[in-house]
PDB file of N, CA and C in Angstrom:
ATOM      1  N   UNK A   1       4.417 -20.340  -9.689  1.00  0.00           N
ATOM      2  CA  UNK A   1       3.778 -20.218  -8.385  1.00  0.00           C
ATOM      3  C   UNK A   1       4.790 -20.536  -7.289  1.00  0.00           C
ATOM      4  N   UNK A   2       3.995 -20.186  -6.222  1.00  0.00           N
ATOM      5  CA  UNK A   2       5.009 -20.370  -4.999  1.00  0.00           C
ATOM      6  C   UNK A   2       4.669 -21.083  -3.822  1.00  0.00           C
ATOM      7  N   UNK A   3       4.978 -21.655  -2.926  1.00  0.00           N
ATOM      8  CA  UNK A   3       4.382 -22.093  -1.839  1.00  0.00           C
ATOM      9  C   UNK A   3       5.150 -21.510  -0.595  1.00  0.00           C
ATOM     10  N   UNK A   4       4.496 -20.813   0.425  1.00  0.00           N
ATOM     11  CA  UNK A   4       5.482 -20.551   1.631  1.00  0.00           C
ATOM     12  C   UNK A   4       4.274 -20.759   3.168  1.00  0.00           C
ATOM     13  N   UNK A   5       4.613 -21.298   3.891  1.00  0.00           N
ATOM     14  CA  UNK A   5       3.754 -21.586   4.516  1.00  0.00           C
ATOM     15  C   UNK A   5       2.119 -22.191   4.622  1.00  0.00           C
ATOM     16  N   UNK A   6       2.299 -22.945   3.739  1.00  0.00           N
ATOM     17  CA  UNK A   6       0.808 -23.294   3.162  1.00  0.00           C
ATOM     18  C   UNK A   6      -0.043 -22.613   2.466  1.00  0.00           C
ATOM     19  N   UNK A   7       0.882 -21.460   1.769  1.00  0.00           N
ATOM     20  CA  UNK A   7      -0.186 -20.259   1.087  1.00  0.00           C
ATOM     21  C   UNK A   7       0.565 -20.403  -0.172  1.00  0.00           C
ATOM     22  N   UNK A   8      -0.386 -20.737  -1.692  1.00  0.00           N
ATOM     23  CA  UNK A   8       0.414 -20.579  -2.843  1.00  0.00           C
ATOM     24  C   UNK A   8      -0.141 -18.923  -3.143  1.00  0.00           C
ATOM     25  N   UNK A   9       0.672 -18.845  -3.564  1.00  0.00           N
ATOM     26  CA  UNK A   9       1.331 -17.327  -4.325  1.00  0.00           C
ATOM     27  C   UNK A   9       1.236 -17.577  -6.156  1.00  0.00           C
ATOM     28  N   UNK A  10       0.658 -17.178  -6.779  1.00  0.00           N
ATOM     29  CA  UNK A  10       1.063 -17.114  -8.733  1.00  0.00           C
ATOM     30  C   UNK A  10       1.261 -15.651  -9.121  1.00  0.00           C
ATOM     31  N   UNK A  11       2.209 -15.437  -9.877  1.00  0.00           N
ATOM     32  CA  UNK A  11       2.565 -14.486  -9.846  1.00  0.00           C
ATOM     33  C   UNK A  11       1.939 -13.936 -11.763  1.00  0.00           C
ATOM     34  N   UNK A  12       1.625 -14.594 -12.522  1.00  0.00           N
ATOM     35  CA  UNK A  12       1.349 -14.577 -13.900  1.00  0.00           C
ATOM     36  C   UNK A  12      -0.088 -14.619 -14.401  1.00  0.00           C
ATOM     37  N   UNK A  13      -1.063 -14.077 -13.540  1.00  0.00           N
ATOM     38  CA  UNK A  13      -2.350 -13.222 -13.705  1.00  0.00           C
ATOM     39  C   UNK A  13      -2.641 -12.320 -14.149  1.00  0.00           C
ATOM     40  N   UNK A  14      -3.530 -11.685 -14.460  1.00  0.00           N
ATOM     41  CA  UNK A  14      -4.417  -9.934 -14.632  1.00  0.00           C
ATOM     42  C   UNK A  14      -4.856 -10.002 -13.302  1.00  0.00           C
ATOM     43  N   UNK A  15      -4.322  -8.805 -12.939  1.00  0.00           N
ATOM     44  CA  UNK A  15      -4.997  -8.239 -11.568  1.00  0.00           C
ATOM     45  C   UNK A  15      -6.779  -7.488 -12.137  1.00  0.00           C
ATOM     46  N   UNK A  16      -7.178  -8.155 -10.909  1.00  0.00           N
ATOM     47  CA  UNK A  16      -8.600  -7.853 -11.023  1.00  0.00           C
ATOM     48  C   UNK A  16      -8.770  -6.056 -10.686  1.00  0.00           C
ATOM     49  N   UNK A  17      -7.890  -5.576 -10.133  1.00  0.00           N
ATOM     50  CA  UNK A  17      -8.192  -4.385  -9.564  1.00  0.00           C
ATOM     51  C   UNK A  17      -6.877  -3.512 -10.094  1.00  0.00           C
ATOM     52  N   UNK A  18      -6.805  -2.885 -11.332  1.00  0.00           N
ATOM     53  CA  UNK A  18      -5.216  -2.183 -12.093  1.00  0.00           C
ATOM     54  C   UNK A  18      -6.269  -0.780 -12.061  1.00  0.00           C
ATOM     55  N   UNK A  19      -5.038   0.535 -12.063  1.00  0.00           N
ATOM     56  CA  UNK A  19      -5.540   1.590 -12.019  1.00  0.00           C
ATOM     57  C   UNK A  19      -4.967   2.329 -12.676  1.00  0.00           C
ATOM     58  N   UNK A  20      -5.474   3.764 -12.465  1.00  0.00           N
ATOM     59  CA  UNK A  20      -4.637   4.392 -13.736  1.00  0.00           C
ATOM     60  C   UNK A  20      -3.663   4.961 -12.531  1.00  0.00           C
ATOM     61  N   UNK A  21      -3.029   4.622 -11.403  1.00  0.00           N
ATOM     62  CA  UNK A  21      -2.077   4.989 -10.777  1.00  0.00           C
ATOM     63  C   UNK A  21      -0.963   4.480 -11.147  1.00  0.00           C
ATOM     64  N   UNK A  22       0.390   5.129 -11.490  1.00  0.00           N
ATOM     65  CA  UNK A  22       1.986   5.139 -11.940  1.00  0.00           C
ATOM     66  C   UNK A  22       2.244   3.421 -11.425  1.00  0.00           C
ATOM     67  N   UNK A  23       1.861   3.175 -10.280  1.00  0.00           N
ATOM     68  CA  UNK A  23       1.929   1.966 -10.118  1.00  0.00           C
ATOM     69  C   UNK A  23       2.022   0.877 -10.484  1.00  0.00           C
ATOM     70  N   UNK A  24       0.375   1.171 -10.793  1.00  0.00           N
ATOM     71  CA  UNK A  24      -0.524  -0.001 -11.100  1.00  0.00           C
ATOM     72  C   UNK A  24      -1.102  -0.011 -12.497  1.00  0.00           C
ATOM     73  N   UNK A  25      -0.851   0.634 -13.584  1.00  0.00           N
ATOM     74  CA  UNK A  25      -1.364   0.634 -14.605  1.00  0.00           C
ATOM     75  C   UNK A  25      -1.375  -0.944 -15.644  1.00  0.00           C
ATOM     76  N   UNK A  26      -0.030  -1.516 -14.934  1.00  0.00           N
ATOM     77  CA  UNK A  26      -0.188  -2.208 -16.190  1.00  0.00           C
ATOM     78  C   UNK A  26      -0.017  -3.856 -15.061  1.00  0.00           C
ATOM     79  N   UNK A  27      -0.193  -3.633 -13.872  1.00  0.00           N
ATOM     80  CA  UNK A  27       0.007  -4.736 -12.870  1.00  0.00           C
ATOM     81  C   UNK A  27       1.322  -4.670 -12.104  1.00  0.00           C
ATOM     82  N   UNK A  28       1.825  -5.580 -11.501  1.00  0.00           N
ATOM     83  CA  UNK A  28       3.044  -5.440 -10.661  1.00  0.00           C
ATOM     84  C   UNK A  28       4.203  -4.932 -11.710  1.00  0.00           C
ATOM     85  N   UNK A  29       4.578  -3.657 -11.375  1.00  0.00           N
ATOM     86  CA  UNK A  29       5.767  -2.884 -12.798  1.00  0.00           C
ATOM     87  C   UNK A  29       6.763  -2.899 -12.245  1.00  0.00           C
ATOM     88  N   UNK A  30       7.242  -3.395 -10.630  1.00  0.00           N
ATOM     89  CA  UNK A  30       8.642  -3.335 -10.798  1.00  0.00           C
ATOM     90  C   UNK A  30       8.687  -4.160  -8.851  1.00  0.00           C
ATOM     91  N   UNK A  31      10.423  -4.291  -8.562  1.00  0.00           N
ATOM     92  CA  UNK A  31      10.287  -4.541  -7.371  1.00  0.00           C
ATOM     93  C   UNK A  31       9.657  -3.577  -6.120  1.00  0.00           C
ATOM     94  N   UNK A  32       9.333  -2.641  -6.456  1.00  0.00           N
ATOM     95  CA  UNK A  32       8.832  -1.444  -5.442  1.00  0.00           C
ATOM     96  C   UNK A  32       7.873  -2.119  -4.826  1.00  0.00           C
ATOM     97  N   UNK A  33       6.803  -3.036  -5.357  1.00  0.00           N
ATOM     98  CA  UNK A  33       5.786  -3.503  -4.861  1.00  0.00           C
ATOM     99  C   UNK A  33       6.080  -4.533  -3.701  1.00  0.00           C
ATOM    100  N   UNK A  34       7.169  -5.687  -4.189  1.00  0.00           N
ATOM    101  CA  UNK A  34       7.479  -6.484  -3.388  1.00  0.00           C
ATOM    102  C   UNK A  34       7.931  -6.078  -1.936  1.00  0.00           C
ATOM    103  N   UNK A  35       8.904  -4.968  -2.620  1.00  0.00           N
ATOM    104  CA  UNK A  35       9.688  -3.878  -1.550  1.00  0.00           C
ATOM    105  C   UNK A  35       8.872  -3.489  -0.065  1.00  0.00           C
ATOM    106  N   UNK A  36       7.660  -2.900  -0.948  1.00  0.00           N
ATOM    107  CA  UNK A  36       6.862  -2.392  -0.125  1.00  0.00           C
ATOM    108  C   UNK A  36       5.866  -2.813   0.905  1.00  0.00           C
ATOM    109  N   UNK A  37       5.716  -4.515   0.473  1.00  0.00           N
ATOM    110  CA  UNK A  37       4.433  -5.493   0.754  1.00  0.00           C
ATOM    111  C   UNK A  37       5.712  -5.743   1.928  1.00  0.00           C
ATOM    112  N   UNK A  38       6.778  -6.061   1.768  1.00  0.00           N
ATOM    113  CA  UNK A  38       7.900  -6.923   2.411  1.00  0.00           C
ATOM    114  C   UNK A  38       8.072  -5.609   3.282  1.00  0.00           C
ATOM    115  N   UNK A  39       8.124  -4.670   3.585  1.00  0.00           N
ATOM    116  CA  UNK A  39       8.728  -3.841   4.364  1.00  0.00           C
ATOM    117  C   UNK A  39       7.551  -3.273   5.816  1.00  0.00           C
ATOM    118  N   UNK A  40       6.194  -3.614   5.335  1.00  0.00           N
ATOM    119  CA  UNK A  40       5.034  -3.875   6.078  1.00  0.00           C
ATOM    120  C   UNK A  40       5.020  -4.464   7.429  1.00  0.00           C
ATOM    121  N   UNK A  41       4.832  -3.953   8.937  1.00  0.00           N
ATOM    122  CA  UNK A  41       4.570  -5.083  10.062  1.00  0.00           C
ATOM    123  C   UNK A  41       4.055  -6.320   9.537  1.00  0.00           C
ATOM    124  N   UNK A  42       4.311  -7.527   9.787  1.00  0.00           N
ATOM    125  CA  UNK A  42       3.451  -8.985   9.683  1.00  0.00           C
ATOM    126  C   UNK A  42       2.178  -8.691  10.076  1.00  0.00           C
ATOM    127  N   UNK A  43       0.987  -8.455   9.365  1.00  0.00           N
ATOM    128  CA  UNK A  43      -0.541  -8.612  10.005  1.00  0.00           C
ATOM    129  C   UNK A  43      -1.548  -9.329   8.830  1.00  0.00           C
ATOM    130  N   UNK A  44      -2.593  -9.217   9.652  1.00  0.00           N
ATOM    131  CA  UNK A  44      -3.534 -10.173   8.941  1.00  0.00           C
ATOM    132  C   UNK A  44      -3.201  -9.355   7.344  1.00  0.00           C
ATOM    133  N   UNK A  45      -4.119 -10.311   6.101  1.00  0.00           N
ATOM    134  CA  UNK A  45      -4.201 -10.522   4.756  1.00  0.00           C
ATOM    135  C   UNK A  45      -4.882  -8.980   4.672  1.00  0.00           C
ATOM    136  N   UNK A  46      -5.740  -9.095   5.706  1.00  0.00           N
ATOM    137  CA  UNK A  46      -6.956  -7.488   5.273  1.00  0.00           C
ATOM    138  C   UNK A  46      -6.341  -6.209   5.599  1.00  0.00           C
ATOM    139  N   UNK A  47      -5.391  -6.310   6.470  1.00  0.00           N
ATOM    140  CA  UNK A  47      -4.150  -4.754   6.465  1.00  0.00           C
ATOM    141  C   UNK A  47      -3.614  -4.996   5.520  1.00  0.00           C
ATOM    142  N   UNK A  48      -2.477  -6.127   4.866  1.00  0.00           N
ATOM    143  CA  UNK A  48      -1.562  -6.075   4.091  1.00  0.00           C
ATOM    144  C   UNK A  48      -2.681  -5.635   2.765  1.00  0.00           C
ATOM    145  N   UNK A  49      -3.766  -6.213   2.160  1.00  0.00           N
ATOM    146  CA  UNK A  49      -4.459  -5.483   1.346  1.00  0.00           C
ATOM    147  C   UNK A  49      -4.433  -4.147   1.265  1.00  0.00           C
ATOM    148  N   UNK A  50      -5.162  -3.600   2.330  1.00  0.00           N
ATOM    149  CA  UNK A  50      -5.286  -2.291   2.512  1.00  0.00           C
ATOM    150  C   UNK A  50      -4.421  -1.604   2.287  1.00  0.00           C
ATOM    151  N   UNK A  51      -3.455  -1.992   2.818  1.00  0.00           N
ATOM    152  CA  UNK A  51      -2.289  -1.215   3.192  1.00  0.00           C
ATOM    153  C   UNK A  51      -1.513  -0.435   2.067  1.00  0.00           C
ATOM    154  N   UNK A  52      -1.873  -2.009   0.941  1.00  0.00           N
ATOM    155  CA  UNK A  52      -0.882  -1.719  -0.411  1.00  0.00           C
ATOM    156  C   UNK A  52      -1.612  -1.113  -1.344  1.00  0.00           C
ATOM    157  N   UNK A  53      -2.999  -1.051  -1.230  1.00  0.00           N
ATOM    158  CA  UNK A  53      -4.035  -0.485  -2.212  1.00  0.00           C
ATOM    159  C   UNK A  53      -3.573   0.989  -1.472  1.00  0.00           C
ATOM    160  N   UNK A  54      -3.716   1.410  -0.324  1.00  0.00           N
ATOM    161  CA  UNK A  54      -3.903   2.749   0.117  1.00  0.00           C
ATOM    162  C   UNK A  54      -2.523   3.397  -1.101  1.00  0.00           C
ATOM    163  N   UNK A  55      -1.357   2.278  -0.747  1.00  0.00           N
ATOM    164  CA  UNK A  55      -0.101   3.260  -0.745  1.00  0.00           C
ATOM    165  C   UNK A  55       0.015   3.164  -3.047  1.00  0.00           C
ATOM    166  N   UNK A  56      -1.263   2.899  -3.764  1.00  0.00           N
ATOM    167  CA  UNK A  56      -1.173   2.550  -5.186  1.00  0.00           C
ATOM    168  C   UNK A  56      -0.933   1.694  -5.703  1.00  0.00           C
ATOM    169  N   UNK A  57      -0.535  -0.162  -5.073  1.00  0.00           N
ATOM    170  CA  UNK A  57      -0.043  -0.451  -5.316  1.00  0.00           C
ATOM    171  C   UNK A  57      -1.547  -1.596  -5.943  1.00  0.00           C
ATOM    172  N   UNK A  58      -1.741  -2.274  -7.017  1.00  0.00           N
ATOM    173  CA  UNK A  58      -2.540  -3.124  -7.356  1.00  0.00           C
ATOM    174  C   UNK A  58      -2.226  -4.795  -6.927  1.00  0.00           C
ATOM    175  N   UNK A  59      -3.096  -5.795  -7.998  1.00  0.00           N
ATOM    176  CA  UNK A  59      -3.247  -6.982  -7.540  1.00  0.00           C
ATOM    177  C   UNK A  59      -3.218  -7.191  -6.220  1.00  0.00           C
ATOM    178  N   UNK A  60      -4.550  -6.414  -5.619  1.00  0.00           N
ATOM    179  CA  UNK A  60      -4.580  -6.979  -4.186  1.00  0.00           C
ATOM    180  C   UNK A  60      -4.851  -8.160  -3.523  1.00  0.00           C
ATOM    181  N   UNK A  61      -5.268  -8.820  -4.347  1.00  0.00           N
ATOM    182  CA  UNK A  61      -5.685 -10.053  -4.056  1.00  0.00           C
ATOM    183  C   UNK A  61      -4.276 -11.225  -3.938  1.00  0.00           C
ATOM    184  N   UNK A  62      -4.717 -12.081  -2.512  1.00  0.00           N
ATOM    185  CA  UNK A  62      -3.518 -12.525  -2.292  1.00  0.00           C
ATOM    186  C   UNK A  62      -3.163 -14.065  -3.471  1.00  0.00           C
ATOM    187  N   UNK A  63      -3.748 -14.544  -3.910  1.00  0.00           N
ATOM    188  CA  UNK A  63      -3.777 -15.313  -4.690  1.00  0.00           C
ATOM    189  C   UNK A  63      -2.973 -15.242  -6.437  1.00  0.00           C
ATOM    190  N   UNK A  64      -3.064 -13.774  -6.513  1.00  0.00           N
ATOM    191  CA  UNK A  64      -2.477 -13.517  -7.972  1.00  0.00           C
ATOM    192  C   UNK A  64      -1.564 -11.936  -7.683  1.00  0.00           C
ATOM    193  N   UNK A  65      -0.455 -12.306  -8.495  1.00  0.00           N
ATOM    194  CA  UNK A  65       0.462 -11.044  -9.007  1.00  0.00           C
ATOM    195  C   UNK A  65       0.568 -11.284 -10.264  1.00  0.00           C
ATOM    196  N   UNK A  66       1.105 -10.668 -10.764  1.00  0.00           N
ATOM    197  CA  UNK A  66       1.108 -10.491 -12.386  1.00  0.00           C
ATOM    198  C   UNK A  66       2.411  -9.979 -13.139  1.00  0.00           C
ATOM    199  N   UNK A  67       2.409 -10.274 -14.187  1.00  0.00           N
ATOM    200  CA  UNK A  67       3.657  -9.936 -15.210  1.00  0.00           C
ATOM    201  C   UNK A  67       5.011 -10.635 -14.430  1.00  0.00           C
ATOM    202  N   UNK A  68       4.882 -11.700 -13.475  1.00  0.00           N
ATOM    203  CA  UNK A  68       6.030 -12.487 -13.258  1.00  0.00           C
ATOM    204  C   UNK A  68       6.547 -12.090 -11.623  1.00  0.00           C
ATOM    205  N   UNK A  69       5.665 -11.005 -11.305  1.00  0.00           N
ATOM    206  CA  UNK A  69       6.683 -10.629 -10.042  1.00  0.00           C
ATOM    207  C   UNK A  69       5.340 -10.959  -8.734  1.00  0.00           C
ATOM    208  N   UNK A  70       6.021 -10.134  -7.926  1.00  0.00           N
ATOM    209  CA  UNK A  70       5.230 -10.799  -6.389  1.00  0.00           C
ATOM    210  C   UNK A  70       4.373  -9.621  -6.022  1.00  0.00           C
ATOM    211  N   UNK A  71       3.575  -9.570  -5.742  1.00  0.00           N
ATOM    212  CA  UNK A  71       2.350  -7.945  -5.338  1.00  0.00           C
ATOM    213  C   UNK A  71       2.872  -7.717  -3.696  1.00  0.00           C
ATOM    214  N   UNK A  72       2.421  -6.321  -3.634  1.00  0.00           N
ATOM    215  CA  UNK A  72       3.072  -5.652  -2.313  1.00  0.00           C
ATOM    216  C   UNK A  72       1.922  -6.722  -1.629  1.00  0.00           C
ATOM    217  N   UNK A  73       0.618  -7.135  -1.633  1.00  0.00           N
ATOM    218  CA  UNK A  73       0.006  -8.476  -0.875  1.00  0.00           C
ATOM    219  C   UNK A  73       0.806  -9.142  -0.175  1.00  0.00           C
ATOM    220  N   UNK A  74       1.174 -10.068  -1.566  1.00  0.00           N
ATOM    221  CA  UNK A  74       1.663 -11.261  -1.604  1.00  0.00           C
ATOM    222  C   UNK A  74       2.881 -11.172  -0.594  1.00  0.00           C
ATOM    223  N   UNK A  75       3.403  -9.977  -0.809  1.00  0.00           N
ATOM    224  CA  UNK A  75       4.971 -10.183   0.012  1.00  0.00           C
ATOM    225  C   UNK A  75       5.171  -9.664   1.332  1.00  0.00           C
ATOM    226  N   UNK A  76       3.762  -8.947   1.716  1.00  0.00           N
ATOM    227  CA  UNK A  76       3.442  -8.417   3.173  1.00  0.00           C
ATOM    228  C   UNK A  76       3.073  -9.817   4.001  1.00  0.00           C
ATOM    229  N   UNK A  77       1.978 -10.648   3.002  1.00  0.00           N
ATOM    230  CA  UNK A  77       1.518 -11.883   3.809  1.00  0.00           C
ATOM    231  C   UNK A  77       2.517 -12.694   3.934  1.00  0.00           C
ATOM    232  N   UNK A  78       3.564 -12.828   2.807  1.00  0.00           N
ATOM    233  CA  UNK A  78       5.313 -14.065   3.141  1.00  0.00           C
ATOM    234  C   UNK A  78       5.213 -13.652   4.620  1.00  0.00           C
ATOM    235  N   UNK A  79       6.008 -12.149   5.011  1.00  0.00           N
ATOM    236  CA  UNK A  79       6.354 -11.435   5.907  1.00  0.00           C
ATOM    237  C   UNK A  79       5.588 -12.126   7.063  1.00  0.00           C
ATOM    238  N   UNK A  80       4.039 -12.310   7.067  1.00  0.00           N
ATOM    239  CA  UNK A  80       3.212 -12.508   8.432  1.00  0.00           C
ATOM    240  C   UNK A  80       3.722 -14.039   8.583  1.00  0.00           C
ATOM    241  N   UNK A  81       4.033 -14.657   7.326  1.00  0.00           N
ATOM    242  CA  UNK A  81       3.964 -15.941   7.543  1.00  0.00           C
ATOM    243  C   UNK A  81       5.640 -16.430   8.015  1.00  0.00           C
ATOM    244  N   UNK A  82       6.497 -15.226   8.063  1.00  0.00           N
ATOM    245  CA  UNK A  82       7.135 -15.730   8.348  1.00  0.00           C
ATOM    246  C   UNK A  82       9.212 -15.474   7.886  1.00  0.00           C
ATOM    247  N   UNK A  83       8.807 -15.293   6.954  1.00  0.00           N
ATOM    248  CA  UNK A  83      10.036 -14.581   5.857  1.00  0.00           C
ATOM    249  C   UNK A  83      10.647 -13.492   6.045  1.00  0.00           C
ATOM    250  N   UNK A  84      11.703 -13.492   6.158  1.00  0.00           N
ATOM    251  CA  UNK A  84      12.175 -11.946   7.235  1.00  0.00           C
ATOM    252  C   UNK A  84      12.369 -10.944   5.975  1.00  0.00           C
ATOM    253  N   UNK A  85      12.277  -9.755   6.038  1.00  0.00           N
ATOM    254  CA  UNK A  85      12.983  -8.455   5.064  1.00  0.00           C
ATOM    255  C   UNK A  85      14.249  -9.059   4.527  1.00  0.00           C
ATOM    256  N   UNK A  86      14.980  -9.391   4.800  1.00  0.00           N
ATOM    257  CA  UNK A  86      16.105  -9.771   4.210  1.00  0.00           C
ATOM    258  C   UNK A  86      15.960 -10.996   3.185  1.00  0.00           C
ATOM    259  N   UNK A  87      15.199 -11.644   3.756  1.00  0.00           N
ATOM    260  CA  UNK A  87      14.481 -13.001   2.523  1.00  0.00           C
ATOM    261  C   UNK A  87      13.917 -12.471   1.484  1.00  0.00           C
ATOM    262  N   UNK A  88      13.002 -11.249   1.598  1.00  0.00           N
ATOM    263  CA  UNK A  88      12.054 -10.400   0.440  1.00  0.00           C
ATOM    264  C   UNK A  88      12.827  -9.626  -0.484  1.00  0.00           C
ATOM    265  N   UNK A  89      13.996  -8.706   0.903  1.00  0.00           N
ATOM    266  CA  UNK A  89      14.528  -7.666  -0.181  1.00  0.00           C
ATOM    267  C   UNK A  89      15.318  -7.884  -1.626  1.00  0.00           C
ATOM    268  N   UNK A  90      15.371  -6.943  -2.469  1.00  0.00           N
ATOM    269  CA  UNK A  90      16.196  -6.992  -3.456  1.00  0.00           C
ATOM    270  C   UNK A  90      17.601  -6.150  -2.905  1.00  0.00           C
ATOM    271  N   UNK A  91      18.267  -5.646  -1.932  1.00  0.00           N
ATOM    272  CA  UNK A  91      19.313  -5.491  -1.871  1.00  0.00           C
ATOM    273  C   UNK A  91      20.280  -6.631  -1.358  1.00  0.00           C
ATOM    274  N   UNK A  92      19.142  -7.820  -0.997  1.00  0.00           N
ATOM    275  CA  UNK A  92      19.915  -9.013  -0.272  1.00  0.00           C
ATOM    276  C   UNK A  92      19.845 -10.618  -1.209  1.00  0.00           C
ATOM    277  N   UNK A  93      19.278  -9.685  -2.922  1.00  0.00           N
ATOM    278  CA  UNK A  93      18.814 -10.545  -3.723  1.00  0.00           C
ATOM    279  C   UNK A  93      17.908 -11.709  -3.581  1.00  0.00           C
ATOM    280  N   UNK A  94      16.663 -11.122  -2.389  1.00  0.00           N
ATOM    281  CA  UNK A  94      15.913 -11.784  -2.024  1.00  0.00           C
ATOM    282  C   UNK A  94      14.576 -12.037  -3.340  1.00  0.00           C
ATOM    283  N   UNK A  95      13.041 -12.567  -2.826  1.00  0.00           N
ATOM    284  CA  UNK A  95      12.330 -13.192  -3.816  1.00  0.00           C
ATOM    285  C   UNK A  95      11.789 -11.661  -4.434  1.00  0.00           C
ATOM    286  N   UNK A  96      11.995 -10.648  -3.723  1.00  0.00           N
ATOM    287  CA  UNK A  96      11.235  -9.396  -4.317  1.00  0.00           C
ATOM    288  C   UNK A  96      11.941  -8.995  -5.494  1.00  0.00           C
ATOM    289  N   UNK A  97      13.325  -9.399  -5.981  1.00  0.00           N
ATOM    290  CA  UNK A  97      14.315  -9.484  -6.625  1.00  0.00           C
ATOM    291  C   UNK A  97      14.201 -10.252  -8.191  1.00  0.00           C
ATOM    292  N   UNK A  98      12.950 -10.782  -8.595  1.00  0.00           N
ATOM    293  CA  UNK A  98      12.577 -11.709  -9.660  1.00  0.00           C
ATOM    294  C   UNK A  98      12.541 -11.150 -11.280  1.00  0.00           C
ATOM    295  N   UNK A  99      12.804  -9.540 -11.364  1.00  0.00           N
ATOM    296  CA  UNK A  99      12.589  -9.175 -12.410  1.00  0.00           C
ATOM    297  C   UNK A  99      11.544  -9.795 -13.594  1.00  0.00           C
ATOM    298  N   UNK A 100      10.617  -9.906 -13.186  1.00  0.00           N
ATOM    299  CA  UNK A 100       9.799 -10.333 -13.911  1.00  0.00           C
ATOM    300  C   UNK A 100       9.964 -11.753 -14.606  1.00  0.00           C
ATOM    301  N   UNK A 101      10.706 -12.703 -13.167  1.00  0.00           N
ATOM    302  CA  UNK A 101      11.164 -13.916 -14.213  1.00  0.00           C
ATOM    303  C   UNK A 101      10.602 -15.252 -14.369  1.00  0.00           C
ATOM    304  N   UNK A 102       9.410 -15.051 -14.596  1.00  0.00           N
ATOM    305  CA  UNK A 102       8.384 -15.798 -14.756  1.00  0.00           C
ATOM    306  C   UNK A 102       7.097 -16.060 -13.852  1.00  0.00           C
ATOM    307  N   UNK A 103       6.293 -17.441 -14.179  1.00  0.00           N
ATOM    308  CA  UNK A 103       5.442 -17.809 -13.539  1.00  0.00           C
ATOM    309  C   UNK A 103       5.095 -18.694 -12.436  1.00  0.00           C
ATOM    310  N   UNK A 104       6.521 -18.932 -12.043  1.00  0.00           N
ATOM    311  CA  UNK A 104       6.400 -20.483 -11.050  1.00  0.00           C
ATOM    312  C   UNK A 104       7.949 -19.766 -10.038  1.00  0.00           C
ATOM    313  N   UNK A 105       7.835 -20.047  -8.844  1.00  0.00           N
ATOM    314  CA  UNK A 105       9.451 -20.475  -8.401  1.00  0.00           C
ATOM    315  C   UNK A 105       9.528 -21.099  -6.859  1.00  0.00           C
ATOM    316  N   UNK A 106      10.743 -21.629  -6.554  1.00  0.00           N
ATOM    317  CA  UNK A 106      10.700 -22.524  -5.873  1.00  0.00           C
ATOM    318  C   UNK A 106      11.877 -22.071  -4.743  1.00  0.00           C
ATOM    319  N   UNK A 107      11.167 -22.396  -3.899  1.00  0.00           N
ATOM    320  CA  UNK A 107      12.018 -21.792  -2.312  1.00  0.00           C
ATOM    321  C   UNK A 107      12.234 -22.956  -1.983  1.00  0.00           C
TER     322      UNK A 107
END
């Protein structure tokens, strides 16, 4: 899990909401999600939801990601709370960058 601004983050759940979209089939499948949550304007929890369900992306719920990594949610709400693109991205080996590496981590 994570803590960033008074919001914990777990990343090692079943998403309540997986689809049969390339995405989302089997829960957060790669950094694209983080990518994508992180690349989002900062706005409330109920756009960054939306936003990432519209664009396929699952575990909308801000509370859980799954298989070790961070949900396009989770990493849109860092963003509102505060965490710049460059903190998220994986070209700057930021937290979107976790390869699936577990269940806990610490900023």
């Amino acid at each position: 899990s994570l803590w960033v601004s008074g919001q914990k983050y777990t990343f090692c759940q079943t998403c309540a909401d997986l689809t049969e979209h390339p995405r989302c089939d089997h829960g957060v499948a790669s950094a694209a999600a983080c990518e994508y949550g992180a690349a989002l304007a900062p706005t409330p929890v109920e756009y960054c939801e939306h936003q990432c369900k519209a664009e396929g992306f699952c575990c909308s719920s801000l509370a859980a990601g799954s298989e070790g990594a961070i949900s396009c949610t989770q990493a849109c709400v860092m963003r509102a709370l505060g965490k710049s693109w460059q903190d998220m991205a994986s070209a700057y080996d930021g937290l979107c960058n976790r390869n699936h590496s577990g269940c806990s981590l610490d900023v």
